[in-house]
PDB file of N, CA and C in Angstrom:
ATOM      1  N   UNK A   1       0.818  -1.211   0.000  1.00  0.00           N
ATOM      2  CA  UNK A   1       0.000   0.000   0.000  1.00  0.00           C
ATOM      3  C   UNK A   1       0.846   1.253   0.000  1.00  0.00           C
ATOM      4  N   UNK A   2       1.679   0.843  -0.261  1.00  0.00           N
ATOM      5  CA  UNK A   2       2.918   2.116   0.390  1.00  0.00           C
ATOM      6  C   UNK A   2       2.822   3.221  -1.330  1.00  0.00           C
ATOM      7  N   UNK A   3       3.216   2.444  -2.222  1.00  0.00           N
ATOM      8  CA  UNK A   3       2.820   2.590  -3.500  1.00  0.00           C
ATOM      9  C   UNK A   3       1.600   3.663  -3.794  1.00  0.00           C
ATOM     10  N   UNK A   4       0.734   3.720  -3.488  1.00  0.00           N
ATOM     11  CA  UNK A   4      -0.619   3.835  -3.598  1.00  0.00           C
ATOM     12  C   UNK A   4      -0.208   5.659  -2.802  1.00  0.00           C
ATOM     13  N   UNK A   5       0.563   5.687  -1.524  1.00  0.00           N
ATOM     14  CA  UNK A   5       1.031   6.836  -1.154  1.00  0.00           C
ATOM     15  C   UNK A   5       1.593   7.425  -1.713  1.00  0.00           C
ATOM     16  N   UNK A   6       2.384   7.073  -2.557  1.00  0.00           N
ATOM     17  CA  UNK A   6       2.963   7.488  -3.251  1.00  0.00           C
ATOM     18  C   UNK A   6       2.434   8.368  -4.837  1.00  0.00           C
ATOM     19  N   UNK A   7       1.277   8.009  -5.158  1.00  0.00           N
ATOM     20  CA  UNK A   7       0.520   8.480  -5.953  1.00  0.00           C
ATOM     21  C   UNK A   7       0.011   9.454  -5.314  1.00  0.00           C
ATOM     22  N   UNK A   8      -0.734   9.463  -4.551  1.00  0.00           N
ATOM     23  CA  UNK A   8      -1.047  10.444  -3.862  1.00  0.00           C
ATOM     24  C   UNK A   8      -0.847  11.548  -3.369  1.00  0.00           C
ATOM     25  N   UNK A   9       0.691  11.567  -2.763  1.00  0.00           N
ATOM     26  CA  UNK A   9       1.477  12.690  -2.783  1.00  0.00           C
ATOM     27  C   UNK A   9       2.230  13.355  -4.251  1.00  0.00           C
ATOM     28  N   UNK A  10       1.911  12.350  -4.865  1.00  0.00           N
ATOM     29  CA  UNK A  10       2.687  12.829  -6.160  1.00  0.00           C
ATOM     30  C   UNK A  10       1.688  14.285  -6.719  1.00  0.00           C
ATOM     31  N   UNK A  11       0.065  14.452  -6.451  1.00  0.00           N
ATOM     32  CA  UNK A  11      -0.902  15.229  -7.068  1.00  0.00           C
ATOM     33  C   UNK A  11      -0.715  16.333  -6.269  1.00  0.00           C
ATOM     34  N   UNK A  12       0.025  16.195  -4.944  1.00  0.00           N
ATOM     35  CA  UNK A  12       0.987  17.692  -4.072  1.00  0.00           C
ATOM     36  C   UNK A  12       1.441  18.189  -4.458  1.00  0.00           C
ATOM     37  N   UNK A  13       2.651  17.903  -4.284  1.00  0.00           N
ATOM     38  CA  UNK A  13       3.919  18.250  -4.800  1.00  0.00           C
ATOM     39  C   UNK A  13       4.956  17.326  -4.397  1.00  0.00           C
ATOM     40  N   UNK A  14       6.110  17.994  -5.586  1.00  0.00           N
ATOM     41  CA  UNK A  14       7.252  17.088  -5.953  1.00  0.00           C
ATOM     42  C   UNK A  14       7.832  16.913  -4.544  1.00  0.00           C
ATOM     43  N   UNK A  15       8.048  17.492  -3.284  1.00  0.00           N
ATOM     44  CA  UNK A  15       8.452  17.430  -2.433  1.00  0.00           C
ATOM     45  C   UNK A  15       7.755  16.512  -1.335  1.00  0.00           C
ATOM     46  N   UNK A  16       6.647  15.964  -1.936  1.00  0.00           N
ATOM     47  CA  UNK A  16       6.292  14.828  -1.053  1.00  0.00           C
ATOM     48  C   UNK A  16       6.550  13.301  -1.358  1.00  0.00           C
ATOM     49  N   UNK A  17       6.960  14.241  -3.559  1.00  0.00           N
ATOM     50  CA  UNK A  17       7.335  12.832  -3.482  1.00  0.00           C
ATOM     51  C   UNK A  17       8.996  11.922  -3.073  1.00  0.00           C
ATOM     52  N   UNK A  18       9.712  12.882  -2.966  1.00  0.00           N
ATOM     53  CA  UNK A  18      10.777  12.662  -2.459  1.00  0.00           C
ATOM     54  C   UNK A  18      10.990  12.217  -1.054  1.00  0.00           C
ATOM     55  N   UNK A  19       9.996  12.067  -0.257  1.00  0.00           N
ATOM     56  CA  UNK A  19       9.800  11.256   1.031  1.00  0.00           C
ATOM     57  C   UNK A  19       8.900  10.190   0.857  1.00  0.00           C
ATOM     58  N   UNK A  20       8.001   9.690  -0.200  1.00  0.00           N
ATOM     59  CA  UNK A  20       7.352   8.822  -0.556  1.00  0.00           C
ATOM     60  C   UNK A  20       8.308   7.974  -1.140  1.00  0.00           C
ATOM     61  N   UNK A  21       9.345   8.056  -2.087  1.00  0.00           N
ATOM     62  CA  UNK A  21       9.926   7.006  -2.930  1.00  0.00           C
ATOM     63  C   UNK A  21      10.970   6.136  -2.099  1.00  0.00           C
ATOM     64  N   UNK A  22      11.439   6.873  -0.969  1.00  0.00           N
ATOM     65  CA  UNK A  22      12.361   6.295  -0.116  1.00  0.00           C
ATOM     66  C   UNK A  22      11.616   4.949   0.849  1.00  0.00           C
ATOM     67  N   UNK A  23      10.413   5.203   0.549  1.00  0.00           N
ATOM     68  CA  UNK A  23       9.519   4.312   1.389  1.00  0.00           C
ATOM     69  C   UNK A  23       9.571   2.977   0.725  1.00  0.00           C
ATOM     70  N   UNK A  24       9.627   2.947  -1.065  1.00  0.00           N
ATOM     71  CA  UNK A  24       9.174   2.921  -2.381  1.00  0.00           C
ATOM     72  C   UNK A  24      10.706   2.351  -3.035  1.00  0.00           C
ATOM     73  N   UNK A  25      10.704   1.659  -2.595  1.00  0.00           N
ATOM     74  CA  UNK A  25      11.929   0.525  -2.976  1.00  0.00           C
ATOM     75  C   UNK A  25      11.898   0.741  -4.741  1.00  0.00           C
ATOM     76  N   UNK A  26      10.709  -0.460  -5.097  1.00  0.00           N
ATOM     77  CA  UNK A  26      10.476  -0.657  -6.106  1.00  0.00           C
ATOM     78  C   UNK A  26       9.855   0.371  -7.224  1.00  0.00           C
ATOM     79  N   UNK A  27       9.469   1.349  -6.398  1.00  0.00           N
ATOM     80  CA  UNK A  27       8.351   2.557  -7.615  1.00  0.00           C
ATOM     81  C   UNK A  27       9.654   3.538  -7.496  1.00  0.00           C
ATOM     82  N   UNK A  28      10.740   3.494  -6.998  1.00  0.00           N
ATOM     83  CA  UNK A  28      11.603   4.344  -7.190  1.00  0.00           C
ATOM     84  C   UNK A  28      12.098   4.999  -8.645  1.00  0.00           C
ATOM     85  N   UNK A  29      12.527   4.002  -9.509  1.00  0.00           N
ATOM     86  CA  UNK A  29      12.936   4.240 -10.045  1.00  0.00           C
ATOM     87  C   UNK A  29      11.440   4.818 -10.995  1.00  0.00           C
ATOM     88  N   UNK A  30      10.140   4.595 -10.704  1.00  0.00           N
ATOM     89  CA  UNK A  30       8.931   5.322 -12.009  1.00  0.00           C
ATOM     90  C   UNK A  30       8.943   6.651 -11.220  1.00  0.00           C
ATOM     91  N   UNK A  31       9.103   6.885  -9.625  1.00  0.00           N
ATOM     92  CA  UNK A  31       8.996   8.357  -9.445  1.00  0.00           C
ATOM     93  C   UNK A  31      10.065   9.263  -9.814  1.00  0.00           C
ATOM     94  N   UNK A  32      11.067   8.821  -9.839  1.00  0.00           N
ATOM     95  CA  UNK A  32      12.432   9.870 -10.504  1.00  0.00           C
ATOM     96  C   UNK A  32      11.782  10.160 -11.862  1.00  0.00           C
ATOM     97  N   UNK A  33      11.714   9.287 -12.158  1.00  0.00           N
ATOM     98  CA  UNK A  33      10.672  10.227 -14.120  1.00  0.00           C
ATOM     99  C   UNK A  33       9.668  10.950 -13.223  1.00  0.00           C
ATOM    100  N   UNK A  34       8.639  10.575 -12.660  1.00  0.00           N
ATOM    101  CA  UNK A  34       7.387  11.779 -12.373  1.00  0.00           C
ATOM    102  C   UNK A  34       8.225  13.359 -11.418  1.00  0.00           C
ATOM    103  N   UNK A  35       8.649  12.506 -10.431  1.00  0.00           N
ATOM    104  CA  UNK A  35       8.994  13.467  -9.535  1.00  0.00           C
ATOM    105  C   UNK A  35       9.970  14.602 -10.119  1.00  0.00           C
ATOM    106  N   UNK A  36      11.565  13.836 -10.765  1.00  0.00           N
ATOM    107  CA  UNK A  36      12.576  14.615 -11.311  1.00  0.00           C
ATOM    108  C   UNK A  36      12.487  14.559 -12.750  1.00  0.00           C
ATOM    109  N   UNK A  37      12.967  15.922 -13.064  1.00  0.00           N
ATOM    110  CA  UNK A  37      12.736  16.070 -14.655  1.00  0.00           C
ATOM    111  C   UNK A  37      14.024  15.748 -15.299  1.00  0.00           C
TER     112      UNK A  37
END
């Protein structure tokens, strides 16, 4: 479910998602494309 947080903060901002992906083993590497440009 951690994942799923991670979406979620992503519709914030980029700065939540950078404490979400660390959670986020595996979605790490799809939030560096969303999060970092």
């Amino acid at each position: 479910g951690k994942y799923t947080q991670v979406i979620t903060y992503r519709g914030h901002s980029n700065e939540r998602i950078d404490i979400s992906f660390k959670y986020s083993a595996a979605f790490t590497k799809t939030i560096s494309i969303r999060g970092r440009p």
